[in-house]
Protein backbone atom coordinates (compact mmCIF):
# COMPACT_ATOMS: atom_id res chain seq x y z
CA UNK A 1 -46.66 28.82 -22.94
CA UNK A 2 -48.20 31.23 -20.61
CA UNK A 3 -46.00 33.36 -18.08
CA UNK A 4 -47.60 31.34 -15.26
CA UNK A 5 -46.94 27.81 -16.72
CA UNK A 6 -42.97 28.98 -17.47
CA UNK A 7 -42.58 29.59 -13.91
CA UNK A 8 -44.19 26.48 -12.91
CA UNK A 9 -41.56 24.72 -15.56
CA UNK A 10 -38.50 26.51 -14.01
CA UNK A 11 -39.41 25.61 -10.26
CA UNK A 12 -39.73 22.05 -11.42
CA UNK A 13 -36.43 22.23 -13.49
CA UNK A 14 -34.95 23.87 -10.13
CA UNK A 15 -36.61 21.36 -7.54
CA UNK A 16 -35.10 18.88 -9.73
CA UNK A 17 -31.50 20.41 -9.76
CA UNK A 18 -31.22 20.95 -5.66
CA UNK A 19 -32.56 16.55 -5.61
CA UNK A 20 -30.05 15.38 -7.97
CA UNK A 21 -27.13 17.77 -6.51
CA UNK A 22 -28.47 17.09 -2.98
CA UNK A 23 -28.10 13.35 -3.63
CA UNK A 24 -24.92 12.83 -5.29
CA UNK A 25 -23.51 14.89 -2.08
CA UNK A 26 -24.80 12.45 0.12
CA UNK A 27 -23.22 8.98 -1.83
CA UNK A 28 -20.96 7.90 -0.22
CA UNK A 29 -17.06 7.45 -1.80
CA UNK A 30 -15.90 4.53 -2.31
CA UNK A 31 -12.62 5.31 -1.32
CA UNK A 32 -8.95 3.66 -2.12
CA UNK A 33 -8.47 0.03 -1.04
CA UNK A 34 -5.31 -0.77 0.46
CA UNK A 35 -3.44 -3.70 2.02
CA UNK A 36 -0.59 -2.92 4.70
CA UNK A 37 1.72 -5.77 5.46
CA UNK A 38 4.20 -5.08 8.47
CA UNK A 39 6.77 -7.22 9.00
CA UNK A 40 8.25 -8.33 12.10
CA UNK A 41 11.65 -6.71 13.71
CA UNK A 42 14.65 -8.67 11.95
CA UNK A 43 18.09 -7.55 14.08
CA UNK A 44 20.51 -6.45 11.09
CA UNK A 45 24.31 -6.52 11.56
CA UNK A 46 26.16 -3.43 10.81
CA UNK A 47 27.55 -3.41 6.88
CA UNK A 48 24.23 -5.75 5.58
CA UNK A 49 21.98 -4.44 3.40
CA UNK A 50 18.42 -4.99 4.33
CA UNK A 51 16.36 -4.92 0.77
CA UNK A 52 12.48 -5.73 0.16
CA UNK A 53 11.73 -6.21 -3.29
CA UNK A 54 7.73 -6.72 -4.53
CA UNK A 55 7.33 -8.42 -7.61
CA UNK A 56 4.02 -8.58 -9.89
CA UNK A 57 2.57 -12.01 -10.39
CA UNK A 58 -1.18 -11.49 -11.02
CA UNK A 59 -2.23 -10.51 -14.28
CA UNK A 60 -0.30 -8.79 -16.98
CA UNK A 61 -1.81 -5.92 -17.33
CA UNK A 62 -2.08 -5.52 -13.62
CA UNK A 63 -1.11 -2.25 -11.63
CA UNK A 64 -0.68 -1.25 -7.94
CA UNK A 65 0.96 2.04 -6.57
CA UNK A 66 3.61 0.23 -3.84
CA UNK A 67 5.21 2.68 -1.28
CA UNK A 68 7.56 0.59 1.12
CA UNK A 69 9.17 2.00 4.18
CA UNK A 70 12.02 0.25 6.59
CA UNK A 71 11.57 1.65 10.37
CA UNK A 72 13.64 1.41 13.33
CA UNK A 73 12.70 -0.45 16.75
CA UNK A 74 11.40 3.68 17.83
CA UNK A 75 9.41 3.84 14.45
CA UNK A 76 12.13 6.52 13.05
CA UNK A 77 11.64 5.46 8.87
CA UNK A 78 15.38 4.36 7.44
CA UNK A 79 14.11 4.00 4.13
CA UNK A 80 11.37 5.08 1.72
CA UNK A 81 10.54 4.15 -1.75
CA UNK A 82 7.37 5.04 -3.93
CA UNK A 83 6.60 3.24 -6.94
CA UNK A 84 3.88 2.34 -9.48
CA UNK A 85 4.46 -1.98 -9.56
CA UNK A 86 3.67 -3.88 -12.90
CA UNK A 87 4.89 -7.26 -14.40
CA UNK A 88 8.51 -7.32 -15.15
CA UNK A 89 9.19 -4.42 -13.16
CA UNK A 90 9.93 -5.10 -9.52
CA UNK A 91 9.96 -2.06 -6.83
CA UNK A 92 12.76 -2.54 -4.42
CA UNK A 93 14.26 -0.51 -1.36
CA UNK A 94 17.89 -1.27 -0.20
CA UNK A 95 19.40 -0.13 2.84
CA UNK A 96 22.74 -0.58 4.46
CA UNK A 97 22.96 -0.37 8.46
CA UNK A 98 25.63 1.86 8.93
CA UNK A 99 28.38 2.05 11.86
CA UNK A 100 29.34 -0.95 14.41
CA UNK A 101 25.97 -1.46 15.92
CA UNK A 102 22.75 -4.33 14.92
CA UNK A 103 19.96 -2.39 13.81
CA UNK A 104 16.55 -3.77 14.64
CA UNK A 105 14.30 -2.63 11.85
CA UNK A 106 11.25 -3.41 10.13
CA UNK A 107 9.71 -3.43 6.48
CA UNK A 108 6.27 -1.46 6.22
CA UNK A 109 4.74 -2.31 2.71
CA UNK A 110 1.43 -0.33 1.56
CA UNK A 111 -0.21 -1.63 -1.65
CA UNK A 112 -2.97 -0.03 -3.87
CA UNK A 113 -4.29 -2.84 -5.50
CA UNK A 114 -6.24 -3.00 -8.44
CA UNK A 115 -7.96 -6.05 -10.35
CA UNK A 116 -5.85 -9.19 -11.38
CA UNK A 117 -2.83 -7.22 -9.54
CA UNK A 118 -1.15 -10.28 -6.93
CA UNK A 119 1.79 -8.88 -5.75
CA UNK A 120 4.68 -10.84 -3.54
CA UNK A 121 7.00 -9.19 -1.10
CA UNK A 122 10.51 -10.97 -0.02
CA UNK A 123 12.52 -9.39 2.51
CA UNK A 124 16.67 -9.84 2.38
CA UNK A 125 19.71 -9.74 4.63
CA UNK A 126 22.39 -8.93 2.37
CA UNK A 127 26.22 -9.52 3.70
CA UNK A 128 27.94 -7.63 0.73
CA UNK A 129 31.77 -8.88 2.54
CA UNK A 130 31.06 -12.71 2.44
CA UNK A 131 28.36 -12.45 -0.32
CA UNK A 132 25.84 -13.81 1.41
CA UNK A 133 22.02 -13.65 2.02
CA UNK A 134 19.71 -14.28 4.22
CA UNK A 135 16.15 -14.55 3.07
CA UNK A 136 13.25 -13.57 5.61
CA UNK A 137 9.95 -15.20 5.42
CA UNK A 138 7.75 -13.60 1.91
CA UNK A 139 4.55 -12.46 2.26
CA UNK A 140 2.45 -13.28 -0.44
CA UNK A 141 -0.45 -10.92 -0.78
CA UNK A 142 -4.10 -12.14 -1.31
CA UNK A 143 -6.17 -10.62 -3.29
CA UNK A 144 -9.75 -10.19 -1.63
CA UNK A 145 -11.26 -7.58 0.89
CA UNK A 146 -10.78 -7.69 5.21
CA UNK A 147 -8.20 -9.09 6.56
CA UNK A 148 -6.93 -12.62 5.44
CA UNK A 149 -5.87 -14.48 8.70
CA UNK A 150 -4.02 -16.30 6.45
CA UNK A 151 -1.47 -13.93 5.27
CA UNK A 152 -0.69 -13.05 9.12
CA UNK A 153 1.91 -15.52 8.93
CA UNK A 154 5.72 -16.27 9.21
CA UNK A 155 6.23 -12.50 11.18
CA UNK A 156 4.23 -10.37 8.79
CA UNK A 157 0.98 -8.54 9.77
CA UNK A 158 -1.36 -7.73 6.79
CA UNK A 159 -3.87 -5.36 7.14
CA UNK A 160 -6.83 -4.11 4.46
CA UNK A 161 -8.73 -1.05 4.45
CA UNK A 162 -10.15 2.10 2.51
CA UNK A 163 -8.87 5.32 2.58
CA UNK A 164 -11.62 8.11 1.98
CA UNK A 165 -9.08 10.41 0.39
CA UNK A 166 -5.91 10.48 -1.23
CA UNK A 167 -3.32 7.89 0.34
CA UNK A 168 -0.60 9.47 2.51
CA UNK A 169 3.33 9.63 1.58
CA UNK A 170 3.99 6.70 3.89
CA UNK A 171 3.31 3.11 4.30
CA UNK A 172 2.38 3.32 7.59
CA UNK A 173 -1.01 3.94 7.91
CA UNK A 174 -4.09 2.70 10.28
């Protein structure tokens, strides 16, 4: 190969290298698909437990990362749990409204669903004196992309979108 027909070979190779680079930096990322179901504001009386609980009921070798997060009527978070939600293994966050006053507060639940993953969400009042509880309205969540006008029932709010990046430590995102 003559001296003039290597260079010709090693532009080419280098034209080449700057499309291919130059292209897979423009794709786009697909990003992290996420559902956000906000409940409504259930008044809790001092000495209940408030306690969500998401259970698996899609496949059984589904997956989702759950992070659920209880906030106040100002949006202070109460609660916080973090969890990776399969079959069998329920994620729950429990907590108890301390001193003499009702407690407005809310249950923000983020979900990082994956395929056959169908997770459920119930939402308890728990009166640990008289043993009693109160069960707030579930919110089953659809699998399926956009929102699902459907699910935006009985005081939750779902949302669905994609995050570009990694997902934040909270529930509560936009």
């Amino acid at each position: 190969m003559s001296n003039e027909s290597s260079k010709r070979w090693w532009v080419s190779c280098a034209l080449l290298a700057a499309t291919v680079i130059s292209l897979g930096a423009q794709t786009p990322s697909s990003g992290i698909s996420v559902t956000v179901g906000r409940s409504a504001l259930f008044t809790v009386p001092p000495e209940h437990f408030l306690v969500a609980t998401v259970v698996e009921t899609g496949s059984m070798t589904a997956s989702s990362e759950i992070r659920i997060e209880f906030r106040d009527a100002a949006d202070q978070r109460r609660g916080f749990a973090k969890a990776v939600l399969v079959r069998g293994r329920p994620v729950r966050l429990r907590l108890q409204v301390q001193g003499s006053a009702m407690l407005p507060l809310r249950a923000i639940v983020l979900v990082e669903n994956t395929n056959g993953s169908a997770p459920i969400v119930s939402l308890e009042d728990l009166d640990v004196n008289s043993l009693t509880s109160e069960t707030k309205p579930p919110l089953p969540i659809p699998p399926g992309i956009g929102d699902d006008p459907e699910a935006n029932c009985g005081g939750w709010r779902v949302n669905r979108l994609t995050i570009g990046g990694p997902i934040p430590d909270t529930a509560d995102v936009n």
